[in-house]
N, C-alpha and C. Protein backbone atom coordinates (compact mmCIF):
# COMPACT_ATOMS: atom_id res chain seq x y z
N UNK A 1 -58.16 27.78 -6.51
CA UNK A 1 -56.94 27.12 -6.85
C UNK A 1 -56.22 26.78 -5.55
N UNK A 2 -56.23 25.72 -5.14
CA UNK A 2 -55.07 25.17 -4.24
C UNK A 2 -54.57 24.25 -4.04
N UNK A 3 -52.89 24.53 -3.57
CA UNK A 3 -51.75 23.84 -4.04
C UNK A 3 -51.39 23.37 -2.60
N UNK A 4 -50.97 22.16 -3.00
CA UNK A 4 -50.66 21.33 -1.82
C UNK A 4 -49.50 21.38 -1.44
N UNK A 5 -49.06 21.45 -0.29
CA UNK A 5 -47.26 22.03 0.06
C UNK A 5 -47.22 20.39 0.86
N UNK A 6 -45.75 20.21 0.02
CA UNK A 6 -45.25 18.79 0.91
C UNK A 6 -44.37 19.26 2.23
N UNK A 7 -44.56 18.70 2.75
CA UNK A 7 -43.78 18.75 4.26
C UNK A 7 -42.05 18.46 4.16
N UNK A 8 -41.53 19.10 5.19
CA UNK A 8 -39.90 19.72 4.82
C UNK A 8 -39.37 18.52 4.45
N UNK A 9 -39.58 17.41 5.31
CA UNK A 9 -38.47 16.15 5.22
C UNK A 9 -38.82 15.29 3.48
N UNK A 10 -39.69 15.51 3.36
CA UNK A 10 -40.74 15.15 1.34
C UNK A 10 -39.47 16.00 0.70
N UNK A 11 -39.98 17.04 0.97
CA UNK A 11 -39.17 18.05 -0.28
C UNK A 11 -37.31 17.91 -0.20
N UNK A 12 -37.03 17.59 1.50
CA UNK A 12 -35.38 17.12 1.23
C UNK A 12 -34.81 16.08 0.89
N UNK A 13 -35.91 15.02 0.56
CA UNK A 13 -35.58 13.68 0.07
C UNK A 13 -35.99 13.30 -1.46
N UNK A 14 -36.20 14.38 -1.91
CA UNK A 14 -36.43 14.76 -3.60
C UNK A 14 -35.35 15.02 -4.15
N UNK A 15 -34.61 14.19 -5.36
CA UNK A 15 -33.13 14.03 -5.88
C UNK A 15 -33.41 14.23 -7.64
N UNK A 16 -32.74 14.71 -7.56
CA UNK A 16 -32.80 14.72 -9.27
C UNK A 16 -31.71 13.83 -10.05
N UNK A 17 -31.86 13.34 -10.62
CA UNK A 17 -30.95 12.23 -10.85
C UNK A 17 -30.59 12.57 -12.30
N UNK A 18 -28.95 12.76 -12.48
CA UNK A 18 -28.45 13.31 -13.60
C UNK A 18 -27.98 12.06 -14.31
N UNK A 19 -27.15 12.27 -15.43
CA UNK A 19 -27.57 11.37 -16.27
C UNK A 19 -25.96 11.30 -16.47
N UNK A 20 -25.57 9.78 -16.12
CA UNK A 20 -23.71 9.51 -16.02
C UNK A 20 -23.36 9.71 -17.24
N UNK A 21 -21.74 10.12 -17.16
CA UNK A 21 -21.06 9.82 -18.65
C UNK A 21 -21.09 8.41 -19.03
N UNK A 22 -21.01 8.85 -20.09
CA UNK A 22 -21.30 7.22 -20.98
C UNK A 22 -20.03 6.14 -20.75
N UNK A 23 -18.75 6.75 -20.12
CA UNK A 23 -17.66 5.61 -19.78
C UNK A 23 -17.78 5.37 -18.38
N UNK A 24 -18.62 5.38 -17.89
CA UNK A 24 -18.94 6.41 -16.27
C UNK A 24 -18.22 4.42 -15.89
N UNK A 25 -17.60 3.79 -14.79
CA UNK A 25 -17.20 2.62 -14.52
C UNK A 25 -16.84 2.12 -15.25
N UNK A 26 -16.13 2.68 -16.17
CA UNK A 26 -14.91 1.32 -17.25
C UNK A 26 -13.22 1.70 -16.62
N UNK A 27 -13.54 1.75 -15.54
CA UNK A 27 -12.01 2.20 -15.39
C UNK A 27 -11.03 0.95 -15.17
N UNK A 28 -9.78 1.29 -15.02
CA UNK A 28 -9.05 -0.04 -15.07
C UNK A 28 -9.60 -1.15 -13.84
N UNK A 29 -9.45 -2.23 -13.86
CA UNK A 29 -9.88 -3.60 -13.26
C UNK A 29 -8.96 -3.07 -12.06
N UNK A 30 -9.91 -3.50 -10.58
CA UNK A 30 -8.99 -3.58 -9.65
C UNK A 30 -7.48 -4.31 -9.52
N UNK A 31 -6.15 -3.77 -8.82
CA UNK A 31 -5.43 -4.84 -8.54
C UNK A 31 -4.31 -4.49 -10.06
N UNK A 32 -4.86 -3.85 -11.24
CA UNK A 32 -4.11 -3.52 -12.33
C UNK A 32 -3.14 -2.22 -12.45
N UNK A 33 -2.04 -2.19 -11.97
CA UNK A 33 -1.05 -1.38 -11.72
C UNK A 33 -1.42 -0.37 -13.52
N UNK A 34 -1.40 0.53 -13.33
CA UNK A 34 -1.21 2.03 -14.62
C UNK A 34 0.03 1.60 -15.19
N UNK A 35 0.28 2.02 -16.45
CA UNK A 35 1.17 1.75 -17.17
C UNK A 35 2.27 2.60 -17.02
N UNK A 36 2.42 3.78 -16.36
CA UNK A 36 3.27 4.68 -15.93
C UNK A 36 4.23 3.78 -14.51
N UNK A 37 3.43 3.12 -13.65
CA UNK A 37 4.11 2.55 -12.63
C UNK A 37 4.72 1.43 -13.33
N UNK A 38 3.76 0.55 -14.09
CA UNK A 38 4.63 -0.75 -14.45
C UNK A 38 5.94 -0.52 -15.23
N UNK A 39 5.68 0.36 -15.94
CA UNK A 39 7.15 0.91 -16.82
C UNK A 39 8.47 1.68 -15.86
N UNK A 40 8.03 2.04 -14.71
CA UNK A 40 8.88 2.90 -13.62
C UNK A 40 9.24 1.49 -13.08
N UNK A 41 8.82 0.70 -12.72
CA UNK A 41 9.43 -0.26 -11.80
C UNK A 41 10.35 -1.31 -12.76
N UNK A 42 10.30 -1.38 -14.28
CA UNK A 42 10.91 -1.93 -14.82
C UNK A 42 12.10 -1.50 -15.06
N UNK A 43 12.19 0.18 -14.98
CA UNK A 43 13.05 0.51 -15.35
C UNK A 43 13.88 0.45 -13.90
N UNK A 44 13.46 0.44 -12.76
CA UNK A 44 13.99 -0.01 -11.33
C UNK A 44 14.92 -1.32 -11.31
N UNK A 45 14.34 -2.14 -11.75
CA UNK A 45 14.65 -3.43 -12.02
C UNK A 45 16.00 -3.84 -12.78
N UNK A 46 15.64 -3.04 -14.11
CA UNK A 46 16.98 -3.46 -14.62
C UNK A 46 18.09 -2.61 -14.09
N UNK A 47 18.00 -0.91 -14.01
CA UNK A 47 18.82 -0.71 -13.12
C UNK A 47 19.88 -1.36 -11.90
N UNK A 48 18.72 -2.28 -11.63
CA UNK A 48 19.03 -2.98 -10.22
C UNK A 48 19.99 -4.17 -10.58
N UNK A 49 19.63 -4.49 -11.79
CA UNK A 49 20.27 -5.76 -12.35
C UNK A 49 21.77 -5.29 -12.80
N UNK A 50 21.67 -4.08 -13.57
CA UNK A 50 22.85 -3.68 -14.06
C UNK A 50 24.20 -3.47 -12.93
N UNK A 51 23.46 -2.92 -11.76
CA UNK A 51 24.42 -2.54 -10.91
C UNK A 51 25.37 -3.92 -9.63
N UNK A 52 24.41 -4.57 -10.15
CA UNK A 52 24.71 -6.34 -9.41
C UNK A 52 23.61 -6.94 -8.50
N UNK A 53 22.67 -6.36 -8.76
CA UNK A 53 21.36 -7.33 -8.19
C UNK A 53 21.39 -7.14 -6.66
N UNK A 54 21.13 -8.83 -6.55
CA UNK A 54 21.39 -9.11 -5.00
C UNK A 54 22.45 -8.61 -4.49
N UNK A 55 23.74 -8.27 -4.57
CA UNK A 55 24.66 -8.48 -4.03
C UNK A 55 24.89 -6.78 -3.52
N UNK A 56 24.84 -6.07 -4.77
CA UNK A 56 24.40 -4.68 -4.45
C UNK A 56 23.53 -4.34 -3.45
N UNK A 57 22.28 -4.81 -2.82
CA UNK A 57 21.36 -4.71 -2.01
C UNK A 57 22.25 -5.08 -0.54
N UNK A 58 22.85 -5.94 -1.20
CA UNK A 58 23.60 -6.72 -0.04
C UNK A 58 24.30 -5.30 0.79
N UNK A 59 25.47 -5.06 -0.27
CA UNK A 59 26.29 -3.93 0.00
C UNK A 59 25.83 -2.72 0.71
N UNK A 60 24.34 -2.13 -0.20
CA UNK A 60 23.90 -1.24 0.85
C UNK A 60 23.45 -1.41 1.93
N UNK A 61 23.07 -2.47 2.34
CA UNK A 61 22.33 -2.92 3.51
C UNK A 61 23.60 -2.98 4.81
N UNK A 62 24.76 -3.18 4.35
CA UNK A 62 26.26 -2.83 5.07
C UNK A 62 26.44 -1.30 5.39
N UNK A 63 26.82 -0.83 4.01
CA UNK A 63 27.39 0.37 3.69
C UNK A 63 26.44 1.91 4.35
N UNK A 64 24.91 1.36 4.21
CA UNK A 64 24.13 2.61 4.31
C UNK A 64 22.89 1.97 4.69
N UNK A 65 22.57 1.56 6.37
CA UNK A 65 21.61 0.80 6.66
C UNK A 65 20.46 1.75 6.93
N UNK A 66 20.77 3.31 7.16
CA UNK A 66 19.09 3.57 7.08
C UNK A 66 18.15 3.54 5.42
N UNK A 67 19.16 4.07 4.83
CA UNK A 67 18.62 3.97 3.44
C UNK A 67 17.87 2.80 3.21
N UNK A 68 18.52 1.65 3.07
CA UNK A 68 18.31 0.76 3.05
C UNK A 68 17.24 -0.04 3.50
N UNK A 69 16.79 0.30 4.76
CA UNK A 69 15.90 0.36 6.17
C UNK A 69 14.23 0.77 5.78
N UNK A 70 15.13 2.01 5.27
CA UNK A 70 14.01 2.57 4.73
C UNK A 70 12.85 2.09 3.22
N UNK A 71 14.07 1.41 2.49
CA UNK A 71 13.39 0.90 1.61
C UNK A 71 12.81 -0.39 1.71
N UNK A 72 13.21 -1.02 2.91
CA UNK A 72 12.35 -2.21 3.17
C UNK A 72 11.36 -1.87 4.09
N UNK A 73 10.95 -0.68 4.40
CA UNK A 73 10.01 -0.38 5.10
C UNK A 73 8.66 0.20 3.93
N UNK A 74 9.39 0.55 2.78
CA UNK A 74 8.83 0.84 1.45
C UNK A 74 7.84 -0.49 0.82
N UNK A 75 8.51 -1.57 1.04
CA UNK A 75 8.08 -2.64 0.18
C UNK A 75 7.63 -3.90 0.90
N UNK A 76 7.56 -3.53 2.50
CA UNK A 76 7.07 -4.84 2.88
C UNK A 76 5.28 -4.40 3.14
N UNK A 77 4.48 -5.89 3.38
CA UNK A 77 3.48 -5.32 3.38
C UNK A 77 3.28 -4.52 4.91
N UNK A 78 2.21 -3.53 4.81
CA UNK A 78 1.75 -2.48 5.87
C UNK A 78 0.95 -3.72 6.76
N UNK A 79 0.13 -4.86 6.59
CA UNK A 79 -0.44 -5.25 7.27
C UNK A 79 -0.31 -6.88 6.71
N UNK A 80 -0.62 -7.45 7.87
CA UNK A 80 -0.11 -9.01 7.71
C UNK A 80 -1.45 -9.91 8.47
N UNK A 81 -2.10 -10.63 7.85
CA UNK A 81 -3.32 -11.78 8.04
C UNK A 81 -2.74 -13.03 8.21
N UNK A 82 -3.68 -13.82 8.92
CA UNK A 82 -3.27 -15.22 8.78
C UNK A 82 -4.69 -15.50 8.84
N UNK A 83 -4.97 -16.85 8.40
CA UNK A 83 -5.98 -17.61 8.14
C UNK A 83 -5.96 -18.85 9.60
N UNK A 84 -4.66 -18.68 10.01
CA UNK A 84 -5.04 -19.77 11.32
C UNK A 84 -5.31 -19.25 12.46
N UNK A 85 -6.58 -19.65 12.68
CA UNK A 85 -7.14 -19.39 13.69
C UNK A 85 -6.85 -18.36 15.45
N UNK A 86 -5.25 -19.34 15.33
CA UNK A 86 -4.27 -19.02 16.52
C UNK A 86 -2.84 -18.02 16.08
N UNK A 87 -3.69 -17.30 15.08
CA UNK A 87 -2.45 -16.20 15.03
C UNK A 87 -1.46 -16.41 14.31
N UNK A 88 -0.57 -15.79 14.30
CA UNK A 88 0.81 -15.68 14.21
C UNK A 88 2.22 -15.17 14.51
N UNK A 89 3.04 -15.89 14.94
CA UNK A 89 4.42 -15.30 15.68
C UNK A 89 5.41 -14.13 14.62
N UNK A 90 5.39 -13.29 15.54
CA UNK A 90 6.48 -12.11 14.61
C UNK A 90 7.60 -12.17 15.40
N UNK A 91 9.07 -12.37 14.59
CA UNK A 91 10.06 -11.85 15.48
C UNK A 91 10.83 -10.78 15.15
N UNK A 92 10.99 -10.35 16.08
CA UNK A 92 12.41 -8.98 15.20
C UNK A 92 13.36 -9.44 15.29
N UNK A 93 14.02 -9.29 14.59
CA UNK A 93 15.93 -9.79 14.53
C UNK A 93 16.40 -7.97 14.07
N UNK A 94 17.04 -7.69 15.31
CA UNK A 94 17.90 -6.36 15.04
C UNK A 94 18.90 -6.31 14.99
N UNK A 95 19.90 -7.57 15.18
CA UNK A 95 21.29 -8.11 15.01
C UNK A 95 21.92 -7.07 16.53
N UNK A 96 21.08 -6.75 17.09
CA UNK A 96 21.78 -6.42 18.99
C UNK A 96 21.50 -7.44 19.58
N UNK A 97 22.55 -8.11 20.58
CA UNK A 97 22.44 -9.00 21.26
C UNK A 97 21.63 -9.08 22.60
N UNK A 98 21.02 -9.84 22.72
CA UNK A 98 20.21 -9.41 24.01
C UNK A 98 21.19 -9.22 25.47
N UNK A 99 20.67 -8.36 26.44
CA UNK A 99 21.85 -7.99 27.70
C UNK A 99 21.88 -9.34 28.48
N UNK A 100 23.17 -9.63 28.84
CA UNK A 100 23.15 -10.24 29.65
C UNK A 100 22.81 -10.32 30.83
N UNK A 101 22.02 -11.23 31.89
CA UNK A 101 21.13 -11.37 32.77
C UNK A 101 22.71 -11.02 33.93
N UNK A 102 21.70 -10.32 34.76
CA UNK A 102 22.63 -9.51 36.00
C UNK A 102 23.56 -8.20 35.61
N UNK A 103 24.01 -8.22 34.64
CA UNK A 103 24.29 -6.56 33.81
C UNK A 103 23.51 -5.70 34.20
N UNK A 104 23.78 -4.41 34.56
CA UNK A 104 23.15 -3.50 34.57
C UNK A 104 23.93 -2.32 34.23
């Protein structure tokens, strides 16, 4: 009787392949927000409406600029593309005036 022994790298590349759940990739469609967020941001919304919209935003953006700061740091995008070739110009506007030349 003799049995043939496979060599180490044979036997570590031997997988047993289990058998998926049956919903295994039906999950929601990319890009489709959960129904827990879409209902949280609605309820953001009207909030937002109730209290005066724009103008309210306005106010905090006066009244309480890191807050504020902060939430547009919340909602803008993290990363920015362009399709032309030659880039694109960013400016900051920090509402400080630039120093005047010979000031020190």
């Amino acid at each position: 009787m003799s049995s043939k022994l496979l060599p180490i790298a044979e036997v570590a590349t031997v997988k047993k392949e289990r058998p998926k759940p049956p919903n295994a990739g039906k999950g929601r469609p990319k890009g489709v927000p959960n129904k827990a967020t879409g209902a949280l941001k609605e309820m953001i919304l009207g909030a937002l409406s109730k209290v005066g919209g724009e103008e309210y935003l306005v106010r905090q953006a006066e009244e309480n600029p890191t807050a504020f700061l902060s939430l547009i740091a919340k909602v803008l995008p993290t990363e920015l593309k362009s399709s032309d070739p030659g880039g694109f110009l960013v400016r900051v506007v920090t509402g400080v005036p630039p120093e005047e030349k010979g000031e020190a």
